[in-house]
PDB file of N, CA and C in Angstrom:
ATOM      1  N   UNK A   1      -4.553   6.163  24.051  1.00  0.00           N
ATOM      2  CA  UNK A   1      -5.085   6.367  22.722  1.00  0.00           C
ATOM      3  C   UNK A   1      -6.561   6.734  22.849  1.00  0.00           C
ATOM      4  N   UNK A   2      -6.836   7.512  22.406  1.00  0.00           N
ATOM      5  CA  UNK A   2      -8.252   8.113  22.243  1.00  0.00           C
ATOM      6  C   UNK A   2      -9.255   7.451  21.341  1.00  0.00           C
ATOM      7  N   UNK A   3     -10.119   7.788  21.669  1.00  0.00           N
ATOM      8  CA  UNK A   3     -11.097   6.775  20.712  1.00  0.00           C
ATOM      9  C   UNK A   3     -11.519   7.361  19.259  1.00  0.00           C
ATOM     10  N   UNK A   4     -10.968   8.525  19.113  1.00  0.00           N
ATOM     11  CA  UNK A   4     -10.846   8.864  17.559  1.00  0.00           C
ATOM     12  C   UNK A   4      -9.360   8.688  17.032  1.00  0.00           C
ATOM     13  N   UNK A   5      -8.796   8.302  17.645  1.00  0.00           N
ATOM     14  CA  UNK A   5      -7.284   7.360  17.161  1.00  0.00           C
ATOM     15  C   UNK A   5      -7.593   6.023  17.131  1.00  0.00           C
ATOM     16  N   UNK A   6      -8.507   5.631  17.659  1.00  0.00           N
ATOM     17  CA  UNK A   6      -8.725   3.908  17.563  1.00  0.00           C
ATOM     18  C   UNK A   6      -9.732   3.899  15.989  1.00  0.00           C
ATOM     19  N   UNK A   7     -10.271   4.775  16.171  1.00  0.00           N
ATOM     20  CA  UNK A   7     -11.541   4.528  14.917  1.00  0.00           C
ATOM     21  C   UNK A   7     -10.798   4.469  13.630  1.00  0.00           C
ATOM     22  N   UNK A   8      -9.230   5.892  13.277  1.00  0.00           N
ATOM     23  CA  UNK A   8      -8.811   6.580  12.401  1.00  0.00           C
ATOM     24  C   UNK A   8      -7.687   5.246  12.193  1.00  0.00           C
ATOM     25  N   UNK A   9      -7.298   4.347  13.348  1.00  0.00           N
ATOM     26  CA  UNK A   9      -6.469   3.126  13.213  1.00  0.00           C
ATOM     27  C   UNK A   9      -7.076   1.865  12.611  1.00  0.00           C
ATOM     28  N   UNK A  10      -8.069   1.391  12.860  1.00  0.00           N
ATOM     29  CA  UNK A  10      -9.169   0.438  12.551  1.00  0.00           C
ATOM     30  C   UNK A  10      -9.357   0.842  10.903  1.00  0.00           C
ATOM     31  N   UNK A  11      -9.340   2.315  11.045  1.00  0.00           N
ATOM     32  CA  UNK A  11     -10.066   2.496   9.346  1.00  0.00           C
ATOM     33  C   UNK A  11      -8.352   2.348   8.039  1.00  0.00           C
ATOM     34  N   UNK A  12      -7.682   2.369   8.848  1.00  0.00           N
ATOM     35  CA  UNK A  12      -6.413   2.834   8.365  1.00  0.00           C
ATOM     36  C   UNK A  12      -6.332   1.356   7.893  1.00  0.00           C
ATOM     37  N   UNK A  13      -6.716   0.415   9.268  1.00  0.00           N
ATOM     38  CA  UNK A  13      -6.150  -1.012   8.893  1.00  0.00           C
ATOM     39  C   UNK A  13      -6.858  -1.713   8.154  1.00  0.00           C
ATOM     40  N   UNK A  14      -8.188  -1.432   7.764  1.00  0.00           N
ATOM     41  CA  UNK A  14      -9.043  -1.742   6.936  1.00  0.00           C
ATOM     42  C   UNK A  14      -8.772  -0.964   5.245  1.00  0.00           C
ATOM     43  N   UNK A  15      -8.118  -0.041   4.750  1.00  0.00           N
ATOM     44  CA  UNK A  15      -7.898   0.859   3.878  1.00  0.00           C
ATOM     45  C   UNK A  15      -6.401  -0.049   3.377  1.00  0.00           C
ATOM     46  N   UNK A  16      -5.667  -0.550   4.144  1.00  0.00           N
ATOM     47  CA  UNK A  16      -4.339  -1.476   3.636  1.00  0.00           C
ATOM     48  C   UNK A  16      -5.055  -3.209   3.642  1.00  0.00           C
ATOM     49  N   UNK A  17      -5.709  -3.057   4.072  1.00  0.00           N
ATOM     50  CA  UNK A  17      -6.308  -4.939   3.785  1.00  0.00           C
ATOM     51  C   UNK A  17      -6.839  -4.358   2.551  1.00  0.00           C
ATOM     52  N   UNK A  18      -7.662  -3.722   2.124  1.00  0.00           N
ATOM     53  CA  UNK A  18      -8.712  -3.647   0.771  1.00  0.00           C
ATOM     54  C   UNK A  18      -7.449  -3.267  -0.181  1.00  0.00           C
ATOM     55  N   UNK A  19      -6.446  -2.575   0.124  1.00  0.00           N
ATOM     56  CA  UNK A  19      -5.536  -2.280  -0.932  1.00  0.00           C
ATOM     57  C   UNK A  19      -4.712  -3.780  -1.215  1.00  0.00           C
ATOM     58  N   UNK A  20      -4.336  -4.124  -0.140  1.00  0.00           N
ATOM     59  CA  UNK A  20      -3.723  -5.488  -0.897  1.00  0.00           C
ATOM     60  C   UNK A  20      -4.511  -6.566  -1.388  1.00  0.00           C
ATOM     61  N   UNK A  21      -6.054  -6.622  -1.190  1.00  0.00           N
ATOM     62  CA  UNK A  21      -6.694  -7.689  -2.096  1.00  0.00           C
ATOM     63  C   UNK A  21      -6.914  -7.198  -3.107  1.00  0.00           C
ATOM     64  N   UNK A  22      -6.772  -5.560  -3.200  1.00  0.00           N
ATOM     65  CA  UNK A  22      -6.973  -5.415  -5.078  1.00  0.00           C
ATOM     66  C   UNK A  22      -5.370  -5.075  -5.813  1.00  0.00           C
ATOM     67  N   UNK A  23      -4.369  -5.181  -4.882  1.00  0.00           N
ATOM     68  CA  UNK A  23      -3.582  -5.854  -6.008  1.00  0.00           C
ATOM     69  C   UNK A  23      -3.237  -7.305  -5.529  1.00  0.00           C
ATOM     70  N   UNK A  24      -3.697  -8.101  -4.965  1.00  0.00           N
ATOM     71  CA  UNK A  24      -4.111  -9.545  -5.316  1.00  0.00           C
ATOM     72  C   UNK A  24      -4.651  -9.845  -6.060  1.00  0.00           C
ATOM     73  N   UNK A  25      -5.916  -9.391  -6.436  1.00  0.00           N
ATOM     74  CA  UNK A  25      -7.020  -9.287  -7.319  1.00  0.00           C
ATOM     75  C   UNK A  25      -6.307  -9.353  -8.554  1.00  0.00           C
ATOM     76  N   UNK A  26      -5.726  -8.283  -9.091  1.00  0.00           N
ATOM     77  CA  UNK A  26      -4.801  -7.990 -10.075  1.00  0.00           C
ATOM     78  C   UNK A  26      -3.697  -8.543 -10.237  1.00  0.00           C
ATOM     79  N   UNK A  27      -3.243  -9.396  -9.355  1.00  0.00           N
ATOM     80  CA  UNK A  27      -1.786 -10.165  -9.938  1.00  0.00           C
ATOM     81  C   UNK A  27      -2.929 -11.739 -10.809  1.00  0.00           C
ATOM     82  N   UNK A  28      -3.914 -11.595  -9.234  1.00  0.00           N
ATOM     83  CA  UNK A  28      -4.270 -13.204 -10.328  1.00  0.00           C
ATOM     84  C   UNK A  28      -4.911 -13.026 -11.534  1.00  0.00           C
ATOM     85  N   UNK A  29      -5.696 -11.796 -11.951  1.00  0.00           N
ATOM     86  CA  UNK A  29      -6.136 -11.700 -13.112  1.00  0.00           C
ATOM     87  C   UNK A  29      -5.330 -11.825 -13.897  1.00  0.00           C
ATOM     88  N   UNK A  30      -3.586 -11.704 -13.863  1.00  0.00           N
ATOM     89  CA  UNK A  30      -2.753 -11.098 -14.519  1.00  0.00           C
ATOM     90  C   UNK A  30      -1.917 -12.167 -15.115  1.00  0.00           C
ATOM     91  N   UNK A  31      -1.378 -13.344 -13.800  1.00  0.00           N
ATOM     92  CA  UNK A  31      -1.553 -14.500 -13.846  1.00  0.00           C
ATOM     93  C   UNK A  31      -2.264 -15.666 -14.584  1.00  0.00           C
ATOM     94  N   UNK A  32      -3.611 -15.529 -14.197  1.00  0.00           N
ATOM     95  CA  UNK A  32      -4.923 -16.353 -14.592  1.00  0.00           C
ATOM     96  C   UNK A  32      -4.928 -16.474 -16.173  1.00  0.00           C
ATOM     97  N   UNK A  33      -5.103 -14.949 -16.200  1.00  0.00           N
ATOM     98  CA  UNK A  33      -5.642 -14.907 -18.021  1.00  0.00           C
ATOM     99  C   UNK A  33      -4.356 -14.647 -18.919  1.00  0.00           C
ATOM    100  N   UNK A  34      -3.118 -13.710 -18.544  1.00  0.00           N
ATOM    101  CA  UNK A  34      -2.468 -13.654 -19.366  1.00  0.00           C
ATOM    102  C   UNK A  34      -1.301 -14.394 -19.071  1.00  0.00           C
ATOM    103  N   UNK A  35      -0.588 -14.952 -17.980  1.00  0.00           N
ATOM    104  CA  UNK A  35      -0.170 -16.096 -17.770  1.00  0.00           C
ATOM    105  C   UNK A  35       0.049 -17.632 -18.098  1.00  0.00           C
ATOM    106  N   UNK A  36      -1.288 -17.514 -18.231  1.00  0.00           N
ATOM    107  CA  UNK A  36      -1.468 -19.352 -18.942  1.00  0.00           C
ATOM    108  C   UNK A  36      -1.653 -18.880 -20.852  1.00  0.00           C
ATOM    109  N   UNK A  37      -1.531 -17.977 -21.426  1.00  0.00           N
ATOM    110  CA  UNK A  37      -2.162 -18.013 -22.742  1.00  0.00           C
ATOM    111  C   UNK A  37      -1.051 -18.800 -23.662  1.00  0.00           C
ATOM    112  N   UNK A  38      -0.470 -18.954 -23.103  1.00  0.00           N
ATOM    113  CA  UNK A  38       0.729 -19.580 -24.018  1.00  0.00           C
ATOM    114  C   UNK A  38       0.530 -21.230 -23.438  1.00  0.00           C
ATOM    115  N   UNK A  39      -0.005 -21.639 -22.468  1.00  0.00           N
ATOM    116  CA  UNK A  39      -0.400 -23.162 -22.505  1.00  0.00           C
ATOM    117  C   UNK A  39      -1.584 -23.566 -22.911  1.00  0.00           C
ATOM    118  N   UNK A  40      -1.285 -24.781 -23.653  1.00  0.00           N
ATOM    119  CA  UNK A  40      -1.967 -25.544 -25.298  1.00  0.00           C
ATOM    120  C   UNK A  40      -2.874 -26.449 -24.654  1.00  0.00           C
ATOM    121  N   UNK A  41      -3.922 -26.412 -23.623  1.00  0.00           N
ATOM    122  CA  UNK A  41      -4.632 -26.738 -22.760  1.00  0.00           C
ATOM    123  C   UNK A  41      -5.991 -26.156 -23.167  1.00  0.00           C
ATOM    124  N   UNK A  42      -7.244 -27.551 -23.254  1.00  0.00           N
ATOM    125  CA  UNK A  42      -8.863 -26.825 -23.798  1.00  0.00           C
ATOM    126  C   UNK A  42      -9.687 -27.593 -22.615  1.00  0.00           C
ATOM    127  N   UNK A  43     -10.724 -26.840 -22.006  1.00  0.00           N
ATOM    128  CA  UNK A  43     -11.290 -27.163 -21.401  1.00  0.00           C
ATOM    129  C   UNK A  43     -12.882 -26.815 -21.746  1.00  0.00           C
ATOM    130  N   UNK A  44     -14.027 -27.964 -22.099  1.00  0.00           N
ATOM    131  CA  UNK A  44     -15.063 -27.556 -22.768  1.00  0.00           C
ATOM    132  C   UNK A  44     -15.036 -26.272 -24.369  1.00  0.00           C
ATOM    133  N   UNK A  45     -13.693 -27.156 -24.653  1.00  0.00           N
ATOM    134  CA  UNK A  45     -12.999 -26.141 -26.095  1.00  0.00           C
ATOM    135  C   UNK A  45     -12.800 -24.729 -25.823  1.00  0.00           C
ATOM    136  N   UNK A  46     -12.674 -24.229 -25.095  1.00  0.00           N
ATOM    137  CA  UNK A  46     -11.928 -23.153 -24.371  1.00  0.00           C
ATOM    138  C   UNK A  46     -10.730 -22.996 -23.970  1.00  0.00           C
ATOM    139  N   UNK A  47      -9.556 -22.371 -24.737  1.00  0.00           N
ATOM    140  CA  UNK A  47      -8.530 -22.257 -24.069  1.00  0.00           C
ATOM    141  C   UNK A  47      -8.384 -21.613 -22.745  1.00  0.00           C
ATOM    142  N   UNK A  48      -7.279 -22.803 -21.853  1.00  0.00           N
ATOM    143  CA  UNK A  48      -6.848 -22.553 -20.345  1.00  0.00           C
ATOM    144  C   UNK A  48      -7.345 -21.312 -19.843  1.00  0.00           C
ATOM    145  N   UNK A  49      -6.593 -20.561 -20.610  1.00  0.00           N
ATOM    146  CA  UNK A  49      -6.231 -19.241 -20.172  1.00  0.00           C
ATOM    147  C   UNK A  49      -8.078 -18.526 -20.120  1.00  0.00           C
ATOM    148  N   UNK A  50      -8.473 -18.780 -20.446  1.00  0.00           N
ATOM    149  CA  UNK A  50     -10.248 -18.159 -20.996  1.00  0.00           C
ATOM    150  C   UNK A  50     -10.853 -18.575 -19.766  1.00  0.00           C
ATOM    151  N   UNK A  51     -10.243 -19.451 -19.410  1.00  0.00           N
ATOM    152  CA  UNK A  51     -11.217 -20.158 -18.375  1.00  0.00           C
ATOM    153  C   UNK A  51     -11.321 -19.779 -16.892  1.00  0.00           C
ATOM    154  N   UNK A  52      -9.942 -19.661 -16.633  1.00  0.00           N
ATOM    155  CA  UNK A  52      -8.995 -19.184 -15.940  1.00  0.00           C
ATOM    156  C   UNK A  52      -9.360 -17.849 -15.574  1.00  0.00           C
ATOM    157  N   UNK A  53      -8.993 -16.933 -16.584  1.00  0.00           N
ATOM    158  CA  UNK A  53      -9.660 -15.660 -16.541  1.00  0.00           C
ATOM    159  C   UNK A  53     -10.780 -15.331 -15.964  1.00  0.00           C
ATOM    160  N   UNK A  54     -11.736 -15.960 -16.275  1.00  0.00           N
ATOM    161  CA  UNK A  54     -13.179 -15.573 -16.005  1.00  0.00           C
ATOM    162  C   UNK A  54     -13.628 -16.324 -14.563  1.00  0.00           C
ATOM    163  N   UNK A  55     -13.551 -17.799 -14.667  1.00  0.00           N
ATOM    164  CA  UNK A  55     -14.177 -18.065 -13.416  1.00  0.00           C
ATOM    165  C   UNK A  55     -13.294 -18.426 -12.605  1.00  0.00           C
ATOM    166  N   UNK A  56     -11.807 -18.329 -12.749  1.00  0.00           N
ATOM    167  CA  UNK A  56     -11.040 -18.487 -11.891  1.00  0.00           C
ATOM    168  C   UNK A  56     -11.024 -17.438 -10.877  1.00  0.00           C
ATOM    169  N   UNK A  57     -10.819 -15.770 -12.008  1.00  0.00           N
ATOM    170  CA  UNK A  57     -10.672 -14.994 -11.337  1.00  0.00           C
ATOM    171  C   UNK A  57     -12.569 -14.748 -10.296  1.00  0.00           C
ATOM    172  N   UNK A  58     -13.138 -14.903 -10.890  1.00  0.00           N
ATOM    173  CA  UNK A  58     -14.460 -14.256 -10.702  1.00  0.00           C
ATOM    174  C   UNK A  58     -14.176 -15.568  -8.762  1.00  0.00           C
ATOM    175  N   UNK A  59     -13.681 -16.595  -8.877  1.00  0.00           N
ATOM    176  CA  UNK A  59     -13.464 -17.403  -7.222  1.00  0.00           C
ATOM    177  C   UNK A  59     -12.661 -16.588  -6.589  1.00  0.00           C
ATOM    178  N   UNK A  60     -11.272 -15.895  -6.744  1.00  0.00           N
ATOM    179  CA  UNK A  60     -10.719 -15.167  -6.188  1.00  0.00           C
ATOM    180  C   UNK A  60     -10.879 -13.985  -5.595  1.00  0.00           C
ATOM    181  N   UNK A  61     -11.523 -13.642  -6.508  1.00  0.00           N
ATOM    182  CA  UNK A  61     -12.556 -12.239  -6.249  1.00  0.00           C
ATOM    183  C   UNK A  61     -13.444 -12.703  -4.717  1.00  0.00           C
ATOM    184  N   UNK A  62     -14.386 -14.232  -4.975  1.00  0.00           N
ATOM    185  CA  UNK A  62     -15.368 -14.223  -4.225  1.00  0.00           C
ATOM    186  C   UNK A  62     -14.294 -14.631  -2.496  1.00  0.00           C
ATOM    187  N   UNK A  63     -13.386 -15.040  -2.502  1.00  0.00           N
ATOM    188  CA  UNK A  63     -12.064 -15.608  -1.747  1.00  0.00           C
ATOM    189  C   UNK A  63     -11.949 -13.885  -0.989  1.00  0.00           C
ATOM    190  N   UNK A  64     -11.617 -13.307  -1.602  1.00  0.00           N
ATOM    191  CA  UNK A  64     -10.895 -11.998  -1.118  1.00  0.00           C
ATOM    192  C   UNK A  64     -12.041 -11.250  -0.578  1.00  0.00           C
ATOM    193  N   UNK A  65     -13.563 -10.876  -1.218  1.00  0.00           N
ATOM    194  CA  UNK A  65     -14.722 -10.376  -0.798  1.00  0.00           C
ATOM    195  C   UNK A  65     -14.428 -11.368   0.521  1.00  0.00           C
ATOM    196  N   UNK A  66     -14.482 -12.713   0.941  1.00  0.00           N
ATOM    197  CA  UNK A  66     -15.025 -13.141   2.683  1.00  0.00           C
ATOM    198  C   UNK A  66     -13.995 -12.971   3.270  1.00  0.00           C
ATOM    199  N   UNK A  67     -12.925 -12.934   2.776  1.00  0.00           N
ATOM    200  CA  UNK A  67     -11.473 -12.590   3.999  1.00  0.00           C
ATOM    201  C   UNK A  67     -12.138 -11.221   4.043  1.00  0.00           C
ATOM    202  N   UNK A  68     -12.137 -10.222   3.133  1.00  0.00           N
ATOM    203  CA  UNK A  68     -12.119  -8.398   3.855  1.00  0.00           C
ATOM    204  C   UNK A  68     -13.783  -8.403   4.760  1.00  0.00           C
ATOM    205  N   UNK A  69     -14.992  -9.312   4.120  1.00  0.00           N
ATOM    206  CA  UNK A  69     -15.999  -9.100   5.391  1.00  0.00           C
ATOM    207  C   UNK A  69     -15.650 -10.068   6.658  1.00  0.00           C
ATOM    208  N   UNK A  70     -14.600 -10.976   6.885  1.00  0.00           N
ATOM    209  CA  UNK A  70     -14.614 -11.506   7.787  1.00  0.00           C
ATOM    210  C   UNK A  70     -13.842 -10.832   8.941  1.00  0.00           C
ATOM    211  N   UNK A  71     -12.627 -10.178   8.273  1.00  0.00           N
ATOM    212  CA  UNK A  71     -11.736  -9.219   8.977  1.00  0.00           C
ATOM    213  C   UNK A  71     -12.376  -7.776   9.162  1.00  0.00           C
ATOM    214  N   UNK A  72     -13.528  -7.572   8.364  1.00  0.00           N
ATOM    215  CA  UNK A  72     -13.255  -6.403   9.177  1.00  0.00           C
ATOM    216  C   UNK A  72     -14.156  -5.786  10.481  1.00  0.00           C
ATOM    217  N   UNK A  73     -13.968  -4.326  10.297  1.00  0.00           N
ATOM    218  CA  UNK A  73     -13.761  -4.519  12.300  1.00  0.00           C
ATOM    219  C   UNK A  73     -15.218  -3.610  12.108  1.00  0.00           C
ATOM    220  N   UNK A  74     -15.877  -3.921  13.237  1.00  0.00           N
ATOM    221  CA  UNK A  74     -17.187  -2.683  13.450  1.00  0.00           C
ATOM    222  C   UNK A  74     -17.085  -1.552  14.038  1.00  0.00           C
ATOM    223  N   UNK A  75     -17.183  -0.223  12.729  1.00  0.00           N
ATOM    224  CA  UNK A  75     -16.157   1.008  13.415  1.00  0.00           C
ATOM    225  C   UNK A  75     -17.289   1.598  13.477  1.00  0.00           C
ATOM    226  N   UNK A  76     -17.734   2.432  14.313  1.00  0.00           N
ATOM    227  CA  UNK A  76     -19.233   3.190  14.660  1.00  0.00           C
ATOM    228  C   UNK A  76     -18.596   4.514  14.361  1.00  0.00           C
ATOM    229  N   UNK A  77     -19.164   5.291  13.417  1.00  0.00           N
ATOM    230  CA  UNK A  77     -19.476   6.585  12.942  1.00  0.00           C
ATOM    231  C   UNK A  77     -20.258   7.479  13.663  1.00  0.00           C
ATOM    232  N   UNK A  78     -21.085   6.928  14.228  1.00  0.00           N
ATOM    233  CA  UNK A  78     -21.462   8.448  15.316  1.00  0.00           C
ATOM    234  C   UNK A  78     -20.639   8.691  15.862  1.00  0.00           C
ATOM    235  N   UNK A  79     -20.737  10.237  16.888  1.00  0.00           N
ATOM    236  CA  UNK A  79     -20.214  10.788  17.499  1.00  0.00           C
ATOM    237  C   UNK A  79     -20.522  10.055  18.918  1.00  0.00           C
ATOM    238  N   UNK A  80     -19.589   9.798  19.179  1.00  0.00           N
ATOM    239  CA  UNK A  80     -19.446   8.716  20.872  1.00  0.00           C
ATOM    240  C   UNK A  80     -20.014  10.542  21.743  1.00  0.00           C
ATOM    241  N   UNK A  81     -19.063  11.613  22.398  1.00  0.00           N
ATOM    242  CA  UNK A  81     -19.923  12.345  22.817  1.00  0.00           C
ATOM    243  C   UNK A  81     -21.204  12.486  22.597  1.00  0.00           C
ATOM    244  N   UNK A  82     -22.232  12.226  21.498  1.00  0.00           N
ATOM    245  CA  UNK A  82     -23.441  12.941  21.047  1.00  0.00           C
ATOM    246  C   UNK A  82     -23.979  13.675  20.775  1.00  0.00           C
ATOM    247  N   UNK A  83     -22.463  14.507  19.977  1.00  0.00           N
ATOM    248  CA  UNK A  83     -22.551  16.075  19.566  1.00  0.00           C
ATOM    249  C   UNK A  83     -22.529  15.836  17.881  1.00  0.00           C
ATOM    250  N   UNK A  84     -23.085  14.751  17.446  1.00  0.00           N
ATOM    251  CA  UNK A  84     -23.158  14.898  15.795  1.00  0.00           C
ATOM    252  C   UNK A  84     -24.537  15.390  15.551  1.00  0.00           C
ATOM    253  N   UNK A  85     -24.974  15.324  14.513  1.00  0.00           N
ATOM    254  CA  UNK A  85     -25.872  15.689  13.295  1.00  0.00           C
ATOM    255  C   UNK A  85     -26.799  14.721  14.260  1.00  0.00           C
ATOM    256  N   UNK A  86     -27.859  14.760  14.049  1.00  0.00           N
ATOM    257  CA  UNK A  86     -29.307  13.824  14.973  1.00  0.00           C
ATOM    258  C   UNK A  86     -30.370  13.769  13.479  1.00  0.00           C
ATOM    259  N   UNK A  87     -30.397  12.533  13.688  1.00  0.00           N
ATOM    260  CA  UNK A  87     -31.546  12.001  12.641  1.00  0.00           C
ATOM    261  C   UNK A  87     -32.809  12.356  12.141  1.00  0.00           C
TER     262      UNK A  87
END
């Protein structure tokens, strides 16, 4: 495997991790806020579902942001020969 098949693999596998935390992202928003609206639950007089929505999702969000910077990989964009564009 060549090392512009390793870069184009790395980026590939990074392009399906970010796709499945944003429809993760989107099931729990989906879940969170419109899920619970039908349970009769107040928290600081806020219904469940309100609560849920906002700072539940806004943790999931922050959950899924450190899994994709923890996983991902350091793919170097220059040209390994040293035949790119020069600064």
């Amino acid at each position: 495997m060549t090392t512009e098949e390793r870069r184009a693999d790395a980026i590939a596998r990074e392009a399906r991790r970010t796709a499945a935390a944003a429809v993760l992202f989107a099931a729990a928003w989906t879940l969170l806020g419109f899920g619970l609206a039908d349970v009769d639950v107040t928290v600081a007089g806020f219904p469940l579902w309100a609560v849920t929505g906002t700072v539940g999702v806004m943790a999931v969000g922050a959950l899924l942001a450190v899994y994709l910077a923890r996983t991902a990989a350091d793919i170097p964009f220059d040209d390994a020969a040293g035949e790119g564009e020069t600064r």
